[in-house]
C-alpha atoms as a PDB file:
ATOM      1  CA  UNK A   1      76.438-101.988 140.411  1.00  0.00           C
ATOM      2  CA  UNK A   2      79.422-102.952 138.418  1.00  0.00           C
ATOM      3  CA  UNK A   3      79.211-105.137 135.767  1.00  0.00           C
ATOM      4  CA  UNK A   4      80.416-108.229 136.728  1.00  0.00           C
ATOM      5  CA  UNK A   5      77.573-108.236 139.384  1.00  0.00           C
ATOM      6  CA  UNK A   6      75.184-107.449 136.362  1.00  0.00           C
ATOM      7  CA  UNK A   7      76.834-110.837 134.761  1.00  0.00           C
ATOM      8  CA  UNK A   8      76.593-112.644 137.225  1.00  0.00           C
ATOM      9  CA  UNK A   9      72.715-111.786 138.350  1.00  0.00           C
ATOM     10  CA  UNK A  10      71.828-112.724 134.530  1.00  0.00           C
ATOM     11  CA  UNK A  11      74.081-116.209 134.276  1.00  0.00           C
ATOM     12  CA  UNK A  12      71.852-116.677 137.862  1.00  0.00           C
ATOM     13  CA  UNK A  13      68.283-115.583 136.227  1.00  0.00           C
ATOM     14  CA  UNK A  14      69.372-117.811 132.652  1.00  0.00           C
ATOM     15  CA  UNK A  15      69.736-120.657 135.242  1.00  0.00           C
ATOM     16  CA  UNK A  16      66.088-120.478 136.499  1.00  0.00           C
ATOM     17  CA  UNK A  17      64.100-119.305 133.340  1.00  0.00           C
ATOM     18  CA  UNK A  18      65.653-122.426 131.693  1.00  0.00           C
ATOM     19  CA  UNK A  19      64.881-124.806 134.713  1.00  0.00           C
ATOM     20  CA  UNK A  20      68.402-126.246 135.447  1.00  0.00           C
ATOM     21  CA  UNK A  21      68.939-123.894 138.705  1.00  0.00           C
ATOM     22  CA  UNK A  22      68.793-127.460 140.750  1.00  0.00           C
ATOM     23  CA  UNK A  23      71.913-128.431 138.780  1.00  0.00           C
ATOM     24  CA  UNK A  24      73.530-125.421 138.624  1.00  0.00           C
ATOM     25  CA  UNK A  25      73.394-123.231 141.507  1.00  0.00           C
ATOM     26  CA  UNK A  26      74.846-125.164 144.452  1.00  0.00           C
ATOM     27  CA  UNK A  27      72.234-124.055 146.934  1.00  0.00           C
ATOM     28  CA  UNK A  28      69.096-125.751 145.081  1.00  0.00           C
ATOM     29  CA  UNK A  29      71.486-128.380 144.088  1.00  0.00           C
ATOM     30  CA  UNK A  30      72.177-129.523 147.831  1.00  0.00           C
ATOM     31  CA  UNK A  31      68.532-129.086 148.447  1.00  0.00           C
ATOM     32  CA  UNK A  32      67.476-131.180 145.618  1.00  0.00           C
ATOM     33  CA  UNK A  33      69.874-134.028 146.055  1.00  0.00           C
ATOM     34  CA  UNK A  34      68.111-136.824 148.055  1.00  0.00           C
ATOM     35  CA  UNK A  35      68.545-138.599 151.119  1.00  0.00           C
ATOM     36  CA  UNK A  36      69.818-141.670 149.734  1.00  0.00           C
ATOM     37  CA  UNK A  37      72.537-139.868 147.893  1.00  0.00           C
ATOM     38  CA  UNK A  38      73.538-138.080 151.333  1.00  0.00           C
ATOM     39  CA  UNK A  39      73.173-141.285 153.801  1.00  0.00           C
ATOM     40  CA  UNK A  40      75.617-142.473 150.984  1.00  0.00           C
ATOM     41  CA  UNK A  41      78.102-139.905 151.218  1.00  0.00           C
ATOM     42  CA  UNK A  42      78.163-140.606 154.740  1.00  0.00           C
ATOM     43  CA  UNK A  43      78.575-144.054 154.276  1.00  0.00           C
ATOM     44  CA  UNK A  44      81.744-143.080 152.212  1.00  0.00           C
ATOM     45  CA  UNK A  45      83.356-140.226 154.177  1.00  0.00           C
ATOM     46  CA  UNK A  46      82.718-142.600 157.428  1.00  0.00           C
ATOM     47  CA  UNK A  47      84.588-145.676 155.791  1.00  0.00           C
ATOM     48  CA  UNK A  48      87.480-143.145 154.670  1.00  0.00           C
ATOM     49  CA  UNK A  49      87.847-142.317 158.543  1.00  0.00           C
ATOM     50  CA  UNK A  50      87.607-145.557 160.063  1.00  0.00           C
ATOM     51  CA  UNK A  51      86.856-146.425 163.678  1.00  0.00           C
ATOM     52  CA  UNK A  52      84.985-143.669 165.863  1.00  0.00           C
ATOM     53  CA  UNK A  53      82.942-142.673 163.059  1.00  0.00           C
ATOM     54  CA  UNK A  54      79.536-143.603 161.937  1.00  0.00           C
ATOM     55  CA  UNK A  55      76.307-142.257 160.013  1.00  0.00           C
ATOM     56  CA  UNK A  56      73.032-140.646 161.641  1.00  0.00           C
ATOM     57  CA  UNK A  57      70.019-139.801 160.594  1.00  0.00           C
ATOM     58  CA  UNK A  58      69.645-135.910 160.852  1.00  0.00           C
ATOM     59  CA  UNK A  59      67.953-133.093 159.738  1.00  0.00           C
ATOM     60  CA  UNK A  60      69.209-130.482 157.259  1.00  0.00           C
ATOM     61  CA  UNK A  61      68.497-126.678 157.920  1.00  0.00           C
ATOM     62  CA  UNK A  62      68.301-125.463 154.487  1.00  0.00           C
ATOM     63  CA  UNK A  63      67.139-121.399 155.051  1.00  0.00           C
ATOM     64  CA  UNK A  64      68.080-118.914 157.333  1.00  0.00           C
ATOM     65  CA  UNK A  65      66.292-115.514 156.574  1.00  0.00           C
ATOM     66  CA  UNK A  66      64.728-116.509 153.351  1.00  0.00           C
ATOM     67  CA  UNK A  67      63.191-120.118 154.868  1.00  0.00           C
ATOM     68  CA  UNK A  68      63.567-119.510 158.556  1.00  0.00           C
ATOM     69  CA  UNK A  69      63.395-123.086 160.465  1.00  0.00           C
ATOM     70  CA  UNK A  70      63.104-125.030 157.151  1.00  0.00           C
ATOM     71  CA  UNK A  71      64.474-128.590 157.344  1.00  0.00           C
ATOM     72  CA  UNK A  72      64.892-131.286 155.315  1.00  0.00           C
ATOM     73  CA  UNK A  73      65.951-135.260 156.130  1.00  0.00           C
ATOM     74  CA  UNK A  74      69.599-135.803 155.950  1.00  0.00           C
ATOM     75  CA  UNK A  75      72.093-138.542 157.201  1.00  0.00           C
ATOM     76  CA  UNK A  76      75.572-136.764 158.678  1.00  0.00           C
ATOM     77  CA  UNK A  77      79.089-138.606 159.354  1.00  0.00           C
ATOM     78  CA  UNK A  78      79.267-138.645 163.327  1.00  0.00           C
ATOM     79  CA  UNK A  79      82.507-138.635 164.932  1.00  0.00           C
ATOM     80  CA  UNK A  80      83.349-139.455 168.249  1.00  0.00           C
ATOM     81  CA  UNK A  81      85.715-136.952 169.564  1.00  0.00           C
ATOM     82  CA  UNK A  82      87.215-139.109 171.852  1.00  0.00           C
ATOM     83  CA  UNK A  83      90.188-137.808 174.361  1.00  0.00           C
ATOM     84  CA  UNK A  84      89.914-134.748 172.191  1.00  0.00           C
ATOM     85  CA  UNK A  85      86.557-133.328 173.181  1.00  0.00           C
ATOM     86  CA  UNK A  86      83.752-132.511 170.628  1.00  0.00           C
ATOM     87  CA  UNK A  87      84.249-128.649 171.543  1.00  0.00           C
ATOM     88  CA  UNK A  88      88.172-128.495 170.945  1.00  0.00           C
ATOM     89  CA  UNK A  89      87.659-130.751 167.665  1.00  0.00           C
ATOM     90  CA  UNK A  90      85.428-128.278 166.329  1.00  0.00           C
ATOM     91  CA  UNK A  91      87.909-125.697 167.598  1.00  0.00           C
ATOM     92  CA  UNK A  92      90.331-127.193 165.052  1.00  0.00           C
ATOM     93  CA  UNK A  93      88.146-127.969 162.052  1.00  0.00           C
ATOM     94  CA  UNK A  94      87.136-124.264 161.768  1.00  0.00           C
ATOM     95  CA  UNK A  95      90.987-123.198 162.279  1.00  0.00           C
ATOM     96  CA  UNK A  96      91.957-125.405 160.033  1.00  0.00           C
ATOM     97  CA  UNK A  97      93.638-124.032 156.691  1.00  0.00           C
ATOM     98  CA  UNK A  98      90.264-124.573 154.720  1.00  0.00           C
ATOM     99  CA  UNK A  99      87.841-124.215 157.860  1.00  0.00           C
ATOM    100  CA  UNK A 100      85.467-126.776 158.108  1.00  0.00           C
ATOM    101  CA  UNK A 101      81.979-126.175 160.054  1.00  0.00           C
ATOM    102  CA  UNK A 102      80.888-128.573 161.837  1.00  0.00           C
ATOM    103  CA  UNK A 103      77.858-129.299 164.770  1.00  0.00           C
ATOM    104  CA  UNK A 104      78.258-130.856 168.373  1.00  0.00           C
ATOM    105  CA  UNK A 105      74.650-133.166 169.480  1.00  0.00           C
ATOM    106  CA  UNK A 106      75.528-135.492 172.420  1.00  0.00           C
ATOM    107  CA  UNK A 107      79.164-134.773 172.431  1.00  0.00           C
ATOM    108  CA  UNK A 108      79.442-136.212 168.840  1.00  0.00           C
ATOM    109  CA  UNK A 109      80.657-133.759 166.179  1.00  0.00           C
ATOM    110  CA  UNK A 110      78.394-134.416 162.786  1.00  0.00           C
ATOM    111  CA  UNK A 111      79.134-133.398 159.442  1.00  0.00           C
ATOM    112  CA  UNK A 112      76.279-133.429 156.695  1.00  0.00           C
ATOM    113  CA  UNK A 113      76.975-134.299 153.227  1.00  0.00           C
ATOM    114  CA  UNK A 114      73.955-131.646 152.079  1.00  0.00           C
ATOM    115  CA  UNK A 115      76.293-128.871 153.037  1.00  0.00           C
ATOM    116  CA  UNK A 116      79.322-129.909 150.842  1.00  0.00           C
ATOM    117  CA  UNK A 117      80.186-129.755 147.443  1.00  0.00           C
ATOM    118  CA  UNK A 118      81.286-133.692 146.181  1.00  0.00           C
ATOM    119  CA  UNK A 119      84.261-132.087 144.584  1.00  0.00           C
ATOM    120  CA  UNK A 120      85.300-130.597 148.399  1.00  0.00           C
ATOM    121  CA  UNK A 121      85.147-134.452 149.764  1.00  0.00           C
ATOM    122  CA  UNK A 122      88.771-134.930 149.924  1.00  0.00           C
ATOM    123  CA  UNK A 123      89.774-131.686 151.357  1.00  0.00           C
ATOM    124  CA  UNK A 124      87.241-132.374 153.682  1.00  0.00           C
ATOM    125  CA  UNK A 125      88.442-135.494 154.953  1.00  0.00           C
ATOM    126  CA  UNK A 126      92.163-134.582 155.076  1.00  0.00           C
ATOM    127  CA  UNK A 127      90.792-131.853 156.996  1.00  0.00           C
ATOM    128  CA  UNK A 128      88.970-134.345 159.242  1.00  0.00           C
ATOM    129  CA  UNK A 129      91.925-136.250 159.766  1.00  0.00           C
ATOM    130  CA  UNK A 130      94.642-133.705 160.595  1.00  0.00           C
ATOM    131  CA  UNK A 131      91.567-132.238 163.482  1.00  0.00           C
ATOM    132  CA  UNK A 132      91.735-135.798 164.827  1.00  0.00           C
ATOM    133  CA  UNK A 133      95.013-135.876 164.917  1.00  0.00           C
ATOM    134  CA  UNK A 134      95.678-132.617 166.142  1.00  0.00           C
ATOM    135  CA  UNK A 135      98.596-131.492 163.816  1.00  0.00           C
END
């Protein structure tokens, strides 16, 4: 192991042993920020893109092999595709020049808040609106 992997392991352990990991590693971070502050986001990124969008209630998968089926309540920015087609939107959002993942449930495309970074908001929604377009 070099040793910026060794620096970076111990600015990681610091983090825990002096119980600020939810505020600064950005996994326990979107984990530990609530529901109210997500439905909010939503509220926000849905106003920013107008009509065809909307919040939902949702749930957040937070693990993968560490907390296998874990979920926790979210709220996620649903956008109807329209003409486009949930599937081909998607299509663009993830070829998009910062790719943006997004999930298809009942040919909406939904976005949650949990899984982005505030400061990547506006890149986000720029993003959004150049898939809807389809420049």
């Amino acid at each position: 192991t070099d040793k910026m992997s060794l620096a970076a392991l111990a600015s990681t352990l610091l983090h825990y042993l002096r119980d600020e990991a939810s505020e600064k590693i950005p996994v326990w971070a979107m984990i530990a920020t609530s529901p109210e502050d997500i439905a909010q986001r939503a509220r926000t990124w849905s106003t920013e893109m107008g009509a065809g969008a909307g919040v939902v209630e949702t749930r957040s998968t937070i693990g993968g092999g560490s907390l296998p089926g874990e979920t926790l309540p979210s709220f996620a920015l649903s956008i109807d595709p329209g003409k486009i087609g949930a599937s081909a939107m998607v299509g663009r959002l993830r070829s998009a020049a910062t790719p943006v993942i997004a999930r298809i449930e009942a040919e909406q495309v939904l976005l949650d808040p949990r899984t982005v970074l505030p400061a990547q908001d506006a890149e986000l929604l720029a993003g959004l609106a150049t898939a809807m377009r389809g420049d």
